[in-house]
N, C-alpha and C. Protein backbone atom coordinates (compact mmCIF):
# COMPACT_ATOMS: atom_id res chain seq x y z
N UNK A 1 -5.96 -0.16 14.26
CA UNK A 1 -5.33 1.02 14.82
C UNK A 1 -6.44 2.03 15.11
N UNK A 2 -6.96 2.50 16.23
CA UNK A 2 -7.84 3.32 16.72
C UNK A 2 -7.51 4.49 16.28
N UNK A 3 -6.04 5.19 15.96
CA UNK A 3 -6.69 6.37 16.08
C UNK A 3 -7.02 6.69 14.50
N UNK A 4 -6.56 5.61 13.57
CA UNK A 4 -6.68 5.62 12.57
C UNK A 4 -7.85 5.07 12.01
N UNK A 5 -8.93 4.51 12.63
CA UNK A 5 -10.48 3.71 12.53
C UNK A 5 -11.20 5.55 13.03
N UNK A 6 -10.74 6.28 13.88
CA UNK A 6 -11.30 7.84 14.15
C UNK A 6 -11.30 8.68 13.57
N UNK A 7 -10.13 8.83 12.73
CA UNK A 7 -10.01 9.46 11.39
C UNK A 7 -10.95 8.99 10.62
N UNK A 8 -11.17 7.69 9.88
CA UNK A 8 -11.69 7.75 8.94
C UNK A 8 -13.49 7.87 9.13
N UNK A 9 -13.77 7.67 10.36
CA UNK A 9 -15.01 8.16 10.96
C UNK A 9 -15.16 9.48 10.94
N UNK A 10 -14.96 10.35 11.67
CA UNK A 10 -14.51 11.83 11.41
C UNK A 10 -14.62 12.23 9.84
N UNK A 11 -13.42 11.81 9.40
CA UNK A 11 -13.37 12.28 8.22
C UNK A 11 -13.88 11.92 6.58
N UNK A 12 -13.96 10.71 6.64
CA UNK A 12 -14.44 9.38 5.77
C UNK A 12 -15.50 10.13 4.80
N UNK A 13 -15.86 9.74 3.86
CA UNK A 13 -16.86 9.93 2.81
C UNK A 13 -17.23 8.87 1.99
N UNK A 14 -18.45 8.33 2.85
CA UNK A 14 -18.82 6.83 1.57
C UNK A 14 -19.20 7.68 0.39
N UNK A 15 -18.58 7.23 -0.87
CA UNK A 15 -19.43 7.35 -2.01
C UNK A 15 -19.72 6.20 -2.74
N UNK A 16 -20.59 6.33 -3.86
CA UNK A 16 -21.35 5.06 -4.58
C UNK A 16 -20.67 4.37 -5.05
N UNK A 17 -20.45 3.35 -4.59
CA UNK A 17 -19.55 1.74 -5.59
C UNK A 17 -18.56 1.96 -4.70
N UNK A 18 -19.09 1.49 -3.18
CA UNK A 18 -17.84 1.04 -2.50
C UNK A 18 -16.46 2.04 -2.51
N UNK A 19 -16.62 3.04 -2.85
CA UNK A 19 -15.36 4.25 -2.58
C UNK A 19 -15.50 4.68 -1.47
N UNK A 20 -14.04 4.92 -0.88
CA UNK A 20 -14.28 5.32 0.68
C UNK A 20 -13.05 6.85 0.47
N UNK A 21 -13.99 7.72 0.55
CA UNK A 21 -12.47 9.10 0.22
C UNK A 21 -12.30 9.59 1.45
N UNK A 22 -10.88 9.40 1.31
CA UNK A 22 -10.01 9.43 3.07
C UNK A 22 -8.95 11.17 2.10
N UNK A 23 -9.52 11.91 1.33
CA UNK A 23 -8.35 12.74 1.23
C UNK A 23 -8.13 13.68 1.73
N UNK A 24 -8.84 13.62 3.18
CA UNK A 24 -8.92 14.87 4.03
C UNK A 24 -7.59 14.64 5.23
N UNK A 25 -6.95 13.36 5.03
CA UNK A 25 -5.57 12.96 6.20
C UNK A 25 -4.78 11.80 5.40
N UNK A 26 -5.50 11.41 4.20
CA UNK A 26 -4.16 10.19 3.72
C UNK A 26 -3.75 10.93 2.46
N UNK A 27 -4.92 10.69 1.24
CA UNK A 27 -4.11 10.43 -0.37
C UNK A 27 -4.66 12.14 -0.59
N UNK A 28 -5.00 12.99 -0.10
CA UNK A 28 -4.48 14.52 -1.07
C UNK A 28 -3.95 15.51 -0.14
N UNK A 29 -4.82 15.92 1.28
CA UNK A 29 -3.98 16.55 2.49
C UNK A 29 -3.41 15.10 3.51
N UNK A 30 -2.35 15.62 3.81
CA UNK A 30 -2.06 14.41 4.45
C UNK A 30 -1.08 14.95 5.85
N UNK A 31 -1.77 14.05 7.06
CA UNK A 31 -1.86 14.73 8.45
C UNK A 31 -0.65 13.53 9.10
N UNK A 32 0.68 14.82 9.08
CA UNK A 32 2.45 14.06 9.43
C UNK A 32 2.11 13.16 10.50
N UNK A 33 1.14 13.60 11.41
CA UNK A 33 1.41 12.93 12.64
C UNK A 33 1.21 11.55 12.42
N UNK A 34 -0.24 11.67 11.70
CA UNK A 34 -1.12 9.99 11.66
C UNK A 34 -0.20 9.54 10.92
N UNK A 35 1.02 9.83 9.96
CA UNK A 35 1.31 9.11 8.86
C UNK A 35 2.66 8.66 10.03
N UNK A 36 3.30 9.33 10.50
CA UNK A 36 4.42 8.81 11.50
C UNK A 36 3.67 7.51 12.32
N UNK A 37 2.50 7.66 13.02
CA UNK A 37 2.12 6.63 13.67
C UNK A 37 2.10 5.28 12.97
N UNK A 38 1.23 5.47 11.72
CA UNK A 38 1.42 4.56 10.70
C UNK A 38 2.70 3.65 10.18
N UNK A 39 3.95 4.47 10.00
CA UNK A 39 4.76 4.01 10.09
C UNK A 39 5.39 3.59 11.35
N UNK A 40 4.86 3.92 12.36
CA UNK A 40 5.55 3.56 13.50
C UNK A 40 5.06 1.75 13.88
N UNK A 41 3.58 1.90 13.55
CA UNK A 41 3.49 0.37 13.41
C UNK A 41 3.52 -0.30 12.70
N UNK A 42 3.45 0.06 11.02
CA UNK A 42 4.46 -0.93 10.40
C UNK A 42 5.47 -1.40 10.73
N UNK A 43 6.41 -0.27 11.15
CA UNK A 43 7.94 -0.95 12.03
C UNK A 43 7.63 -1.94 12.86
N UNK A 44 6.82 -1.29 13.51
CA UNK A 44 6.44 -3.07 14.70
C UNK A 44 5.89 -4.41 14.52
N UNK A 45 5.29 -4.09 13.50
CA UNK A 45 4.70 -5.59 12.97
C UNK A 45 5.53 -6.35 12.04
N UNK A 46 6.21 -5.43 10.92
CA UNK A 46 7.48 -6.07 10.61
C UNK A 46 9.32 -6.53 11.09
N UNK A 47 9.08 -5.72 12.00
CA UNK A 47 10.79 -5.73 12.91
C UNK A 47 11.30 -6.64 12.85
N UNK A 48 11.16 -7.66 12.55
CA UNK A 48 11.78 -9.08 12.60
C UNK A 48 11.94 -9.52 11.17
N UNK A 49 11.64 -9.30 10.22
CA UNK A 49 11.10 -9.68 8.74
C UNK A 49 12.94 -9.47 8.05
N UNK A 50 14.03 -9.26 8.59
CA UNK A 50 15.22 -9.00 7.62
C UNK A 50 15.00 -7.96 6.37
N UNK A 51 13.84 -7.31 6.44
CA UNK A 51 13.52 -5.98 5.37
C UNK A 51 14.46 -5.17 5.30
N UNK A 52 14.95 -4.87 3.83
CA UNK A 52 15.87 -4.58 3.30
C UNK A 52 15.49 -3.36 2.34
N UNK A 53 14.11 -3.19 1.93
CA UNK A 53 13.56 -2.16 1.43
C UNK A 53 12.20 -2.42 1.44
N UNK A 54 11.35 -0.73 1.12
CA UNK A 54 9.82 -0.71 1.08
C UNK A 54 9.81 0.11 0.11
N UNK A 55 8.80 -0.89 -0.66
CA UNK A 55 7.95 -0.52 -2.15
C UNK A 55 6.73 -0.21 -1.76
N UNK A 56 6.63 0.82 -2.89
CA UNK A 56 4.74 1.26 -2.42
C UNK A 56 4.81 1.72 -4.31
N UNK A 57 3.36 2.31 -4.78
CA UNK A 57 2.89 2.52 -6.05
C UNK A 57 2.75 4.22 -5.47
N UNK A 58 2.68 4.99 -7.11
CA UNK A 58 3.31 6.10 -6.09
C UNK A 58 1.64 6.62 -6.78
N UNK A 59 0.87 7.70 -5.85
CA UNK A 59 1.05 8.28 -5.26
C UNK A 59 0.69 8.54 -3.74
N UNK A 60 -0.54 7.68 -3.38
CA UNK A 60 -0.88 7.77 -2.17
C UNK A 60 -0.39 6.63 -1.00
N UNK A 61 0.06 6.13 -1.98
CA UNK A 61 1.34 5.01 -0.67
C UNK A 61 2.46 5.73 -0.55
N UNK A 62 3.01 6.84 -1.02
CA UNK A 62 4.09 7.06 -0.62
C UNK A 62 4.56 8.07 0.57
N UNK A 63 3.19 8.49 1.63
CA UNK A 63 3.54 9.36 2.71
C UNK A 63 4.04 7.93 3.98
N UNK A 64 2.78 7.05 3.46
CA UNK A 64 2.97 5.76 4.55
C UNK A 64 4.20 4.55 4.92
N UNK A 65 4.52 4.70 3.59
CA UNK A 65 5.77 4.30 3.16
C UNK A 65 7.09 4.98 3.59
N UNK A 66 6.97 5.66 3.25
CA UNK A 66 8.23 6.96 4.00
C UNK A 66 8.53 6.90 5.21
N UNK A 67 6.91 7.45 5.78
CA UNK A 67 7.81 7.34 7.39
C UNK A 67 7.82 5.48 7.82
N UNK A 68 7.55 4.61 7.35
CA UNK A 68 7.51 3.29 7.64
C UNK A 68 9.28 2.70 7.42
N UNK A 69 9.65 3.66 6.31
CA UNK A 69 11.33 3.74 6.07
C UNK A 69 12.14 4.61 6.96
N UNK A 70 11.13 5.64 7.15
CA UNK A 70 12.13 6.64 8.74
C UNK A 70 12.49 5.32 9.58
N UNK A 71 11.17 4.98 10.01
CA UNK A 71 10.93 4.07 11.36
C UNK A 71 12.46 3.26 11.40
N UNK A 72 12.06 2.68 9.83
CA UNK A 72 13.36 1.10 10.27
C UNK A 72 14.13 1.65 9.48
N UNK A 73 14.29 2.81 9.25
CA UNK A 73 15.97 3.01 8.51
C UNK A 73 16.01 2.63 7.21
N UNK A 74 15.18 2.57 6.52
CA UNK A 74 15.29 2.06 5.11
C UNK A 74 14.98 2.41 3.89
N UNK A 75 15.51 2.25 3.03
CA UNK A 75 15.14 3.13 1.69
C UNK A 75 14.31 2.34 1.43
N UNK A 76 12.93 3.84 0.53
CA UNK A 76 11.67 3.41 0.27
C UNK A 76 11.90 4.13 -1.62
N UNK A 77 11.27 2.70 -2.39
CA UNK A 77 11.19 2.53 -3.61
C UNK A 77 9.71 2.92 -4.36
N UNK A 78 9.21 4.26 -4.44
CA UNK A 78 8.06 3.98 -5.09
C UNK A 78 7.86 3.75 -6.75
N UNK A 79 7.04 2.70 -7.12
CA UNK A 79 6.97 2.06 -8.63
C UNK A 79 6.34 3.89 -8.70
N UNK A 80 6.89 4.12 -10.54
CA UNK A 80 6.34 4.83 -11.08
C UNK A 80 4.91 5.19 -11.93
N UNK A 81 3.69 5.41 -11.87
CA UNK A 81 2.84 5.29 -13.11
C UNK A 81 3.38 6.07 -14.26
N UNK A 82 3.89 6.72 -14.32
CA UNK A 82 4.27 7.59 -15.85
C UNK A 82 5.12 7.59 -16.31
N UNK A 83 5.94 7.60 -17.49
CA UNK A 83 7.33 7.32 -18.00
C UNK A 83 7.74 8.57 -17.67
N UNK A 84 9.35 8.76 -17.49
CA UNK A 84 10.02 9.68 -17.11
C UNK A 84 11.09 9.73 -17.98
N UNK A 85 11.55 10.92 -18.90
CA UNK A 85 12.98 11.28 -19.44
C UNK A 85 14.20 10.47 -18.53
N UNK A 86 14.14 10.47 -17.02
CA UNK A 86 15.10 10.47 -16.97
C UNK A 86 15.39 8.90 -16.30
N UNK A 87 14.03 7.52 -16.55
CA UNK A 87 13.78 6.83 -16.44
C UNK A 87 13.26 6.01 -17.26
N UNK A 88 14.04 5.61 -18.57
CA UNK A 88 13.26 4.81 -19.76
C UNK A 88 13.81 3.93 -20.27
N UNK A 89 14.75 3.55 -19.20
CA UNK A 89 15.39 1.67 -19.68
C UNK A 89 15.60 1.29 -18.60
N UNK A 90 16.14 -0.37 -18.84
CA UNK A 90 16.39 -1.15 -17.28
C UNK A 90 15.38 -0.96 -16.15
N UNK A 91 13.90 -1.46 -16.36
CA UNK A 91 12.75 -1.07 -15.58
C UNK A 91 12.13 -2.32 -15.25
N UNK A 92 11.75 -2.96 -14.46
CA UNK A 92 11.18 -3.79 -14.26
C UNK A 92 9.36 -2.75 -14.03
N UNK A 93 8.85 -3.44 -15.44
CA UNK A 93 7.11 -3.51 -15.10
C UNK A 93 6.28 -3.89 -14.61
N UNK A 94 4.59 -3.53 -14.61
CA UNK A 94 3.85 -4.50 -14.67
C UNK A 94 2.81 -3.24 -14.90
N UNK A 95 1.54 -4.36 -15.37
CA UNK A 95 -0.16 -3.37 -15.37
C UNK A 95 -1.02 -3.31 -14.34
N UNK A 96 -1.02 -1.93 -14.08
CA UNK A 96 -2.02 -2.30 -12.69
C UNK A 96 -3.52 -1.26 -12.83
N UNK A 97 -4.42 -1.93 -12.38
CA UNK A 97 -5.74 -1.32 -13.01
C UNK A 97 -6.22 -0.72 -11.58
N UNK A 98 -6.31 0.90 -12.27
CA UNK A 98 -7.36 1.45 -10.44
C UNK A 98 -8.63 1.24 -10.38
N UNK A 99 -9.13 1.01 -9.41
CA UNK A 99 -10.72 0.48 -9.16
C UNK A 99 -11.00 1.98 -9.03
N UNK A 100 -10.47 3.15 -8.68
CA UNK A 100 -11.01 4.63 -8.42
C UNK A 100 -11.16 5.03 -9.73
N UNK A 101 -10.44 4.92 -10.23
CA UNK A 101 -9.77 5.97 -11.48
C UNK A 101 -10.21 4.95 -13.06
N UNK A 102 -10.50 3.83 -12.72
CA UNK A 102 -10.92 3.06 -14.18
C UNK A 102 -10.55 3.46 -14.86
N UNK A 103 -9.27 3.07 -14.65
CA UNK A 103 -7.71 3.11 -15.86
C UNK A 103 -6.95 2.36 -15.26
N UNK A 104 -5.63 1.62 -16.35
CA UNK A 104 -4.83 0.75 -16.16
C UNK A 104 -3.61 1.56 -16.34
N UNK A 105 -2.63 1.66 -15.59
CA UNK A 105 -1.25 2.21 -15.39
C UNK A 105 0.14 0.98 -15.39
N UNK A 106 0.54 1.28 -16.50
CA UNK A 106 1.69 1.30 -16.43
C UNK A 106 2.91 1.10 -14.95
N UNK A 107 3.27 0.42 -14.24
CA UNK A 107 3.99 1.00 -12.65
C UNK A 107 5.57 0.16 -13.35
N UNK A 108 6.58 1.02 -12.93
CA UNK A 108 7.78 0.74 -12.89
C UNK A 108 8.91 0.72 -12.04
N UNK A 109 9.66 -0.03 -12.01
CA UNK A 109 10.69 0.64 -10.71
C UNK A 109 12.67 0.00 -11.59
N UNK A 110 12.93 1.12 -11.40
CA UNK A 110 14.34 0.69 -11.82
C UNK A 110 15.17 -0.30 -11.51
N UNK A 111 15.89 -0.70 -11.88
CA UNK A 111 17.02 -1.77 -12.08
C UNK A 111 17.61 -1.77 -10.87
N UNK A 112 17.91 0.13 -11.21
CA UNK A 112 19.22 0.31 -10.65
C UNK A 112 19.04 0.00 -9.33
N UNK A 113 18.14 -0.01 -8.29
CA UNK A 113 17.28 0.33 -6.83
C UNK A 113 17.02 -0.72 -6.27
N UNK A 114 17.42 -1.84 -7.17
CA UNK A 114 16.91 -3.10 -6.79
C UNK A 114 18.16 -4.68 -7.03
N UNK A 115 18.20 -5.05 -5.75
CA UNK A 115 19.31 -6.16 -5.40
C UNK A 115 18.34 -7.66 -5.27
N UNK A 116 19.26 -8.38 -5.93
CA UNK A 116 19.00 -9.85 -5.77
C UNK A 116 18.61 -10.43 -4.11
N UNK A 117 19.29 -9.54 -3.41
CA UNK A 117 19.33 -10.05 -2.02
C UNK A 117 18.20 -9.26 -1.26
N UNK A 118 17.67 -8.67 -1.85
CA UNK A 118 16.37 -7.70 -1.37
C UNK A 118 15.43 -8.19 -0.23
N UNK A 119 14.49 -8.08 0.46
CA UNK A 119 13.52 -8.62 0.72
C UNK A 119 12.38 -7.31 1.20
N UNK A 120 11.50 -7.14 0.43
CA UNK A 120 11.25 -5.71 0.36
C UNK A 120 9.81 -6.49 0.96
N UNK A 121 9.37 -5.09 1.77
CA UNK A 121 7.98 -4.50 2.40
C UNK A 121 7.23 -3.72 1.72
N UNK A 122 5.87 -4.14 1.10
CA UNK A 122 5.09 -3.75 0.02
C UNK A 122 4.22 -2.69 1.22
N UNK A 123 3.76 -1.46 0.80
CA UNK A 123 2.92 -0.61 1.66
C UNK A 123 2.24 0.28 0.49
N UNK A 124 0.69 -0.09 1.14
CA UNK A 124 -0.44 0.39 0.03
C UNK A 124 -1.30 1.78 1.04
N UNK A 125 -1.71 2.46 0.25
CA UNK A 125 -3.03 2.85 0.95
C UNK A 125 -4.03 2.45 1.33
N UNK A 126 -4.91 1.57 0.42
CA UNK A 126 -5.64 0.74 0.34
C UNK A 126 -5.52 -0.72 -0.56
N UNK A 127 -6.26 -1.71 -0.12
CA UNK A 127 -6.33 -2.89 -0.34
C UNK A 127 -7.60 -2.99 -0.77
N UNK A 128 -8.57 -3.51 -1.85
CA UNK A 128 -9.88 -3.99 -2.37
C UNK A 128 -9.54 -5.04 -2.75
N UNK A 129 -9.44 -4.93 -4.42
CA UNK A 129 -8.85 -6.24 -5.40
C UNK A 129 -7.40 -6.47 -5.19
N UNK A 130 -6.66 -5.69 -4.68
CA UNK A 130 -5.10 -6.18 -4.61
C UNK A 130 -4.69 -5.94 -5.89
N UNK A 131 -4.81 -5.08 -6.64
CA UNK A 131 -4.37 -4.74 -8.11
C UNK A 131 -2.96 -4.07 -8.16
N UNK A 132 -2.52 -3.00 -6.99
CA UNK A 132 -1.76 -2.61 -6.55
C UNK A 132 -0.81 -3.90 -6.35
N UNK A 133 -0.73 -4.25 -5.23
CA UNK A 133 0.14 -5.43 -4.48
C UNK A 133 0.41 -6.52 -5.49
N UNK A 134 -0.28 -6.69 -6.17
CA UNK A 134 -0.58 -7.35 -7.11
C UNK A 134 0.61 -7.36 -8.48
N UNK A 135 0.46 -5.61 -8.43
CA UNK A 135 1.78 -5.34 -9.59
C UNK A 135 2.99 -5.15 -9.24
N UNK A 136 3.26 -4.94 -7.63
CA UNK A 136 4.50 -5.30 -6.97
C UNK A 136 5.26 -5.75 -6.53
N UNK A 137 3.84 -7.57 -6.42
CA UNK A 137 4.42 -8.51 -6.53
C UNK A 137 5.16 -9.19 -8.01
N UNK A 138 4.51 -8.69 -8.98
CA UNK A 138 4.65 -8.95 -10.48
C UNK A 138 5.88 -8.68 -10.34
N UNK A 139 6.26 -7.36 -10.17
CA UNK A 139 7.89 -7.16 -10.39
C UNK A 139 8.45 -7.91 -9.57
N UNK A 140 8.31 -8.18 -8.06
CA UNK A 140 9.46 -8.69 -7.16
C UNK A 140 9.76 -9.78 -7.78
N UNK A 141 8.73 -10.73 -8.67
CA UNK A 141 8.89 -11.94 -9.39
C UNK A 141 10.48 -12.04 -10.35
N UNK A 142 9.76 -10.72 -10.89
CA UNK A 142 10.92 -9.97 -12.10
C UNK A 142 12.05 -10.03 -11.96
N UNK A 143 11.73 -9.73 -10.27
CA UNK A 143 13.52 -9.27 -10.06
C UNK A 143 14.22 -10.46 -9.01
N UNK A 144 13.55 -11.31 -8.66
CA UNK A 144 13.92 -12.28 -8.28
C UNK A 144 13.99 -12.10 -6.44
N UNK A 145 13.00 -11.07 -6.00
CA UNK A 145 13.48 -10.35 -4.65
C UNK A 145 12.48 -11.52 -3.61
N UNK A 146 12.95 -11.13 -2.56
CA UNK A 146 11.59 -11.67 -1.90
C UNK A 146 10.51 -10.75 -1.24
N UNK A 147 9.61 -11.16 -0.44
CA UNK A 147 8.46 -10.34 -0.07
C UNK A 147 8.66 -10.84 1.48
N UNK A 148 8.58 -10.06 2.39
CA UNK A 148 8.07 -10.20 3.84
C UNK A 148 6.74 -9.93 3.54
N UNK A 149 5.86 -9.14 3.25
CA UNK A 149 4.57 -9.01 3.49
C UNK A 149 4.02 -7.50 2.63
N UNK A 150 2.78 -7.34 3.35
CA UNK A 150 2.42 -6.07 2.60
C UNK A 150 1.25 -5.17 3.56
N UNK A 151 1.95 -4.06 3.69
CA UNK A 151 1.40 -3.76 5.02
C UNK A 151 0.56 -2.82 4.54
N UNK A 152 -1.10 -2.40 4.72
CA UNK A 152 -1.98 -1.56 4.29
C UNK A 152 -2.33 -1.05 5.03
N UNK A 153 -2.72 0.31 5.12
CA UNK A 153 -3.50 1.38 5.80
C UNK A 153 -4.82 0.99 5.90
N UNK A 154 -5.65 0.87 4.91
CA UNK A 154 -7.25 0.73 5.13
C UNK A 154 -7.41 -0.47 4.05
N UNK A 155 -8.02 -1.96 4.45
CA UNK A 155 -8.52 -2.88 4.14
C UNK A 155 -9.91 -2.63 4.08
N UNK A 156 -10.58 -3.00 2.31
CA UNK A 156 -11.57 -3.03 2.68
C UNK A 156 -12.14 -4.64 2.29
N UNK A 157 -12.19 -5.28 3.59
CA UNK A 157 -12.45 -6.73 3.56
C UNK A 157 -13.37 -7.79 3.14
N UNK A 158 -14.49 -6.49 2.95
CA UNK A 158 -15.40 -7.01 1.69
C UNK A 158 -15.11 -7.62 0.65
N UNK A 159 -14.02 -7.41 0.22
CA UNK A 159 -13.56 -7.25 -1.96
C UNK A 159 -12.70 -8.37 -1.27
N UNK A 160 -11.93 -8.93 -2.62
CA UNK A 160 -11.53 -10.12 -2.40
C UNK A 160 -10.09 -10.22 -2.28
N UNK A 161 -9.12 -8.73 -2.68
CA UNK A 161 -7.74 -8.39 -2.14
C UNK A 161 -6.82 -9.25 -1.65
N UNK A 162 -7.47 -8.84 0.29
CA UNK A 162 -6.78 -9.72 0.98
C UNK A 162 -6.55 -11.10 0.80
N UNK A 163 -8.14 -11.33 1.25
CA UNK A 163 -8.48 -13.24 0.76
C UNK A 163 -7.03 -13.70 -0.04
N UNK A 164 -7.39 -12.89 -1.08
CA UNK A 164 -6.53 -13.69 -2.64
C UNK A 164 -4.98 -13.57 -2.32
N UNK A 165 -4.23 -12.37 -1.74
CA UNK A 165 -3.15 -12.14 -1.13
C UNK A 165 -1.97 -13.00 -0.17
N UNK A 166 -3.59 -13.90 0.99
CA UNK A 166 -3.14 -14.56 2.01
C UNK A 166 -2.94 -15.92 1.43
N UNK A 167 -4.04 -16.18 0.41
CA UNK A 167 -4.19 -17.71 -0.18
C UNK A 167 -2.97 -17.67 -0.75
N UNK A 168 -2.11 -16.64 -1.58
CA UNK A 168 -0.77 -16.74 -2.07
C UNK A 168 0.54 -17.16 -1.18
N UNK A 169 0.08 -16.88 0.08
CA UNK A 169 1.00 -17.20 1.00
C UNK A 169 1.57 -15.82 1.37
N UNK A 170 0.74 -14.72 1.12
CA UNK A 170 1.62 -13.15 1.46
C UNK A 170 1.26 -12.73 3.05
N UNK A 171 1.98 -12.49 3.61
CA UNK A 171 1.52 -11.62 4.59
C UNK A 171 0.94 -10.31 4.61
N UNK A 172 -0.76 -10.30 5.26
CA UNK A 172 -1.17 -8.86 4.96
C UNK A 172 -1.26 -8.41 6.48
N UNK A 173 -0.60 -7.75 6.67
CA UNK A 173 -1.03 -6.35 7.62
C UNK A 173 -1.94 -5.28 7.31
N UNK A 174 -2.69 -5.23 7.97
CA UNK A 174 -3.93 -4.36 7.88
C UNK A 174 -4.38 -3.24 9.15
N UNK A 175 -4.13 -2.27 8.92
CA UNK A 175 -4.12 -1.17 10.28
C UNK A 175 -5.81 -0.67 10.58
N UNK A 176 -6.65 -1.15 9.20
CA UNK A 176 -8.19 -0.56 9.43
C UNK A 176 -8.68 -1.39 8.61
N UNK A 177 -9.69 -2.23 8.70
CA UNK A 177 -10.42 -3.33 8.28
C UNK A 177 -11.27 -3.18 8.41
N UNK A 178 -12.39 -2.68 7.02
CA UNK A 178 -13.42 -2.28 6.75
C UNK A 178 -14.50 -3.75 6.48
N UNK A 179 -15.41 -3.69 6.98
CA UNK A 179 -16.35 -4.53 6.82
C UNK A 179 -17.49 -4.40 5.82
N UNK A 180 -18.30 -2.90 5.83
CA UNK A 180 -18.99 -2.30 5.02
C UNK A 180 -18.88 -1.31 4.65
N UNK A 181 -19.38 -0.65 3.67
CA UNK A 181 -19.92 1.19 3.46
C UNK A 181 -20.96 1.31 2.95
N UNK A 182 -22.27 1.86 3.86
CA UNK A 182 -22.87 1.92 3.35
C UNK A 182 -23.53 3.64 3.76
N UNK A 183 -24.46 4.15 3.17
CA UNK A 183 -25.38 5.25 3.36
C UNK A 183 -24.24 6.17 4.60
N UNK A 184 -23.27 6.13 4.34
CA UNK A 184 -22.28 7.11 4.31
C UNK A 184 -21.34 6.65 5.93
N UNK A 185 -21.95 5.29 6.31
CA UNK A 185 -21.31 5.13 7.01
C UNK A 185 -20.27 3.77 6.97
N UNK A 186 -19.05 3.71 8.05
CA UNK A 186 -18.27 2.56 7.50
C UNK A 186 -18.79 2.05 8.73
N UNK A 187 -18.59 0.56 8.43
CA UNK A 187 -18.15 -0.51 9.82
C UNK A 187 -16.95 -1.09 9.85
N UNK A 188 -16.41 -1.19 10.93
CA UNK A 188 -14.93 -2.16 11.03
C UNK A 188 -15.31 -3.66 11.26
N UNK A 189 -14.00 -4.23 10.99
CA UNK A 189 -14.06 -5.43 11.48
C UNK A 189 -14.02 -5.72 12.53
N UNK A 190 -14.57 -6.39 13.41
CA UNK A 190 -14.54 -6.63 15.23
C UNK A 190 -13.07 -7.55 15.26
N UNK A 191 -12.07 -7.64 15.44
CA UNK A 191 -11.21 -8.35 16.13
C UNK A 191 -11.51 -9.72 17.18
């Protein structure tokens, strides 16, 4: 997605160990338009998939996710990291470890939100190790749902994420497919 490979040029910040900080339009200010577009082509790449809901880990999947649920009309489920008073039974879990934050979280999503007949659309911010997707697939296991795929904002195709994702048989959608970062600059993947 070009205008979303311009953003992160523009705006992007390599830092050391492979971190790429996009929080100037995705995960802390976050710019409605690019995130509508975003969802506008998730809708298109999934339209056909019988998606029935979209899961994301909450917090920076959940602008992309949203409008990806405007798009096709669908309620969007984000797993929780933190226990909640008003959320502490009937939870389907799992552990998911951030490569940013080097810590392991807790992610949950209720019972109640979730049907046997499901077939839910996983939407990340980013993709590296797939630790994320990873714990959302854990639950869909849980809950017996199925997966159309898992649609990401910024791939970085270096790390082994995707690879490991596709070898499972998942579908990855990828809107920016990073090749390198280095000395503060990114490369994409050539198509």
């Amino acid at each position: 997605m070009k205008e979303l490979e311009e953003k992160i040029k523009e705006y992007g910040t390599v830092l050391p160990g492979n971190v790429l900080k996009v929080d100037a339009f995705l995960n802390h200010q976050v710019d409605p338009q690019l995130m509508l577009h975003i969802g506008q082509e998730f809708a298109k790449l999934f339209a056909n998939e019988g998606i029935t809901k979209i899961w994301t880990v909450e917090s920076s999947g959940i602008a992309p996710a949203v409008m990806t649920g405007l798009e096709m009309n669908l309620p969007v489920i984000f797993a929780r990291k933190h226990k909640s008073l008003t959320l502490n039974q009937n939870m389907y879990t799992a552990d998911v470890y951030s490569y940013t934050k080097k810590t392991t979280n807790r992610i949950s999503i209720s019972k109640k939100y979730v049907d046997a007949n499901d077939k839910i659309l996983m939407i990340d911010d980013f993709l590296a190790n797939g630790q994320a997707v990873e714990g959302l697939l854990e639950i869909a296991d849980q809950a017996g749902v199925q997966v159309a795929g898992a649609g990401i904002v910024i791939e970085k195709s270096f790390q082994p994420g995707a690879g490991e994702l596709k070898e499972r048989g998942i579908r990855v959608e990828s809107l920016a497919r990073i090749q390198s970062l280095s000395d503060n600059k990114v490369e994409f993947v050539k198509d």
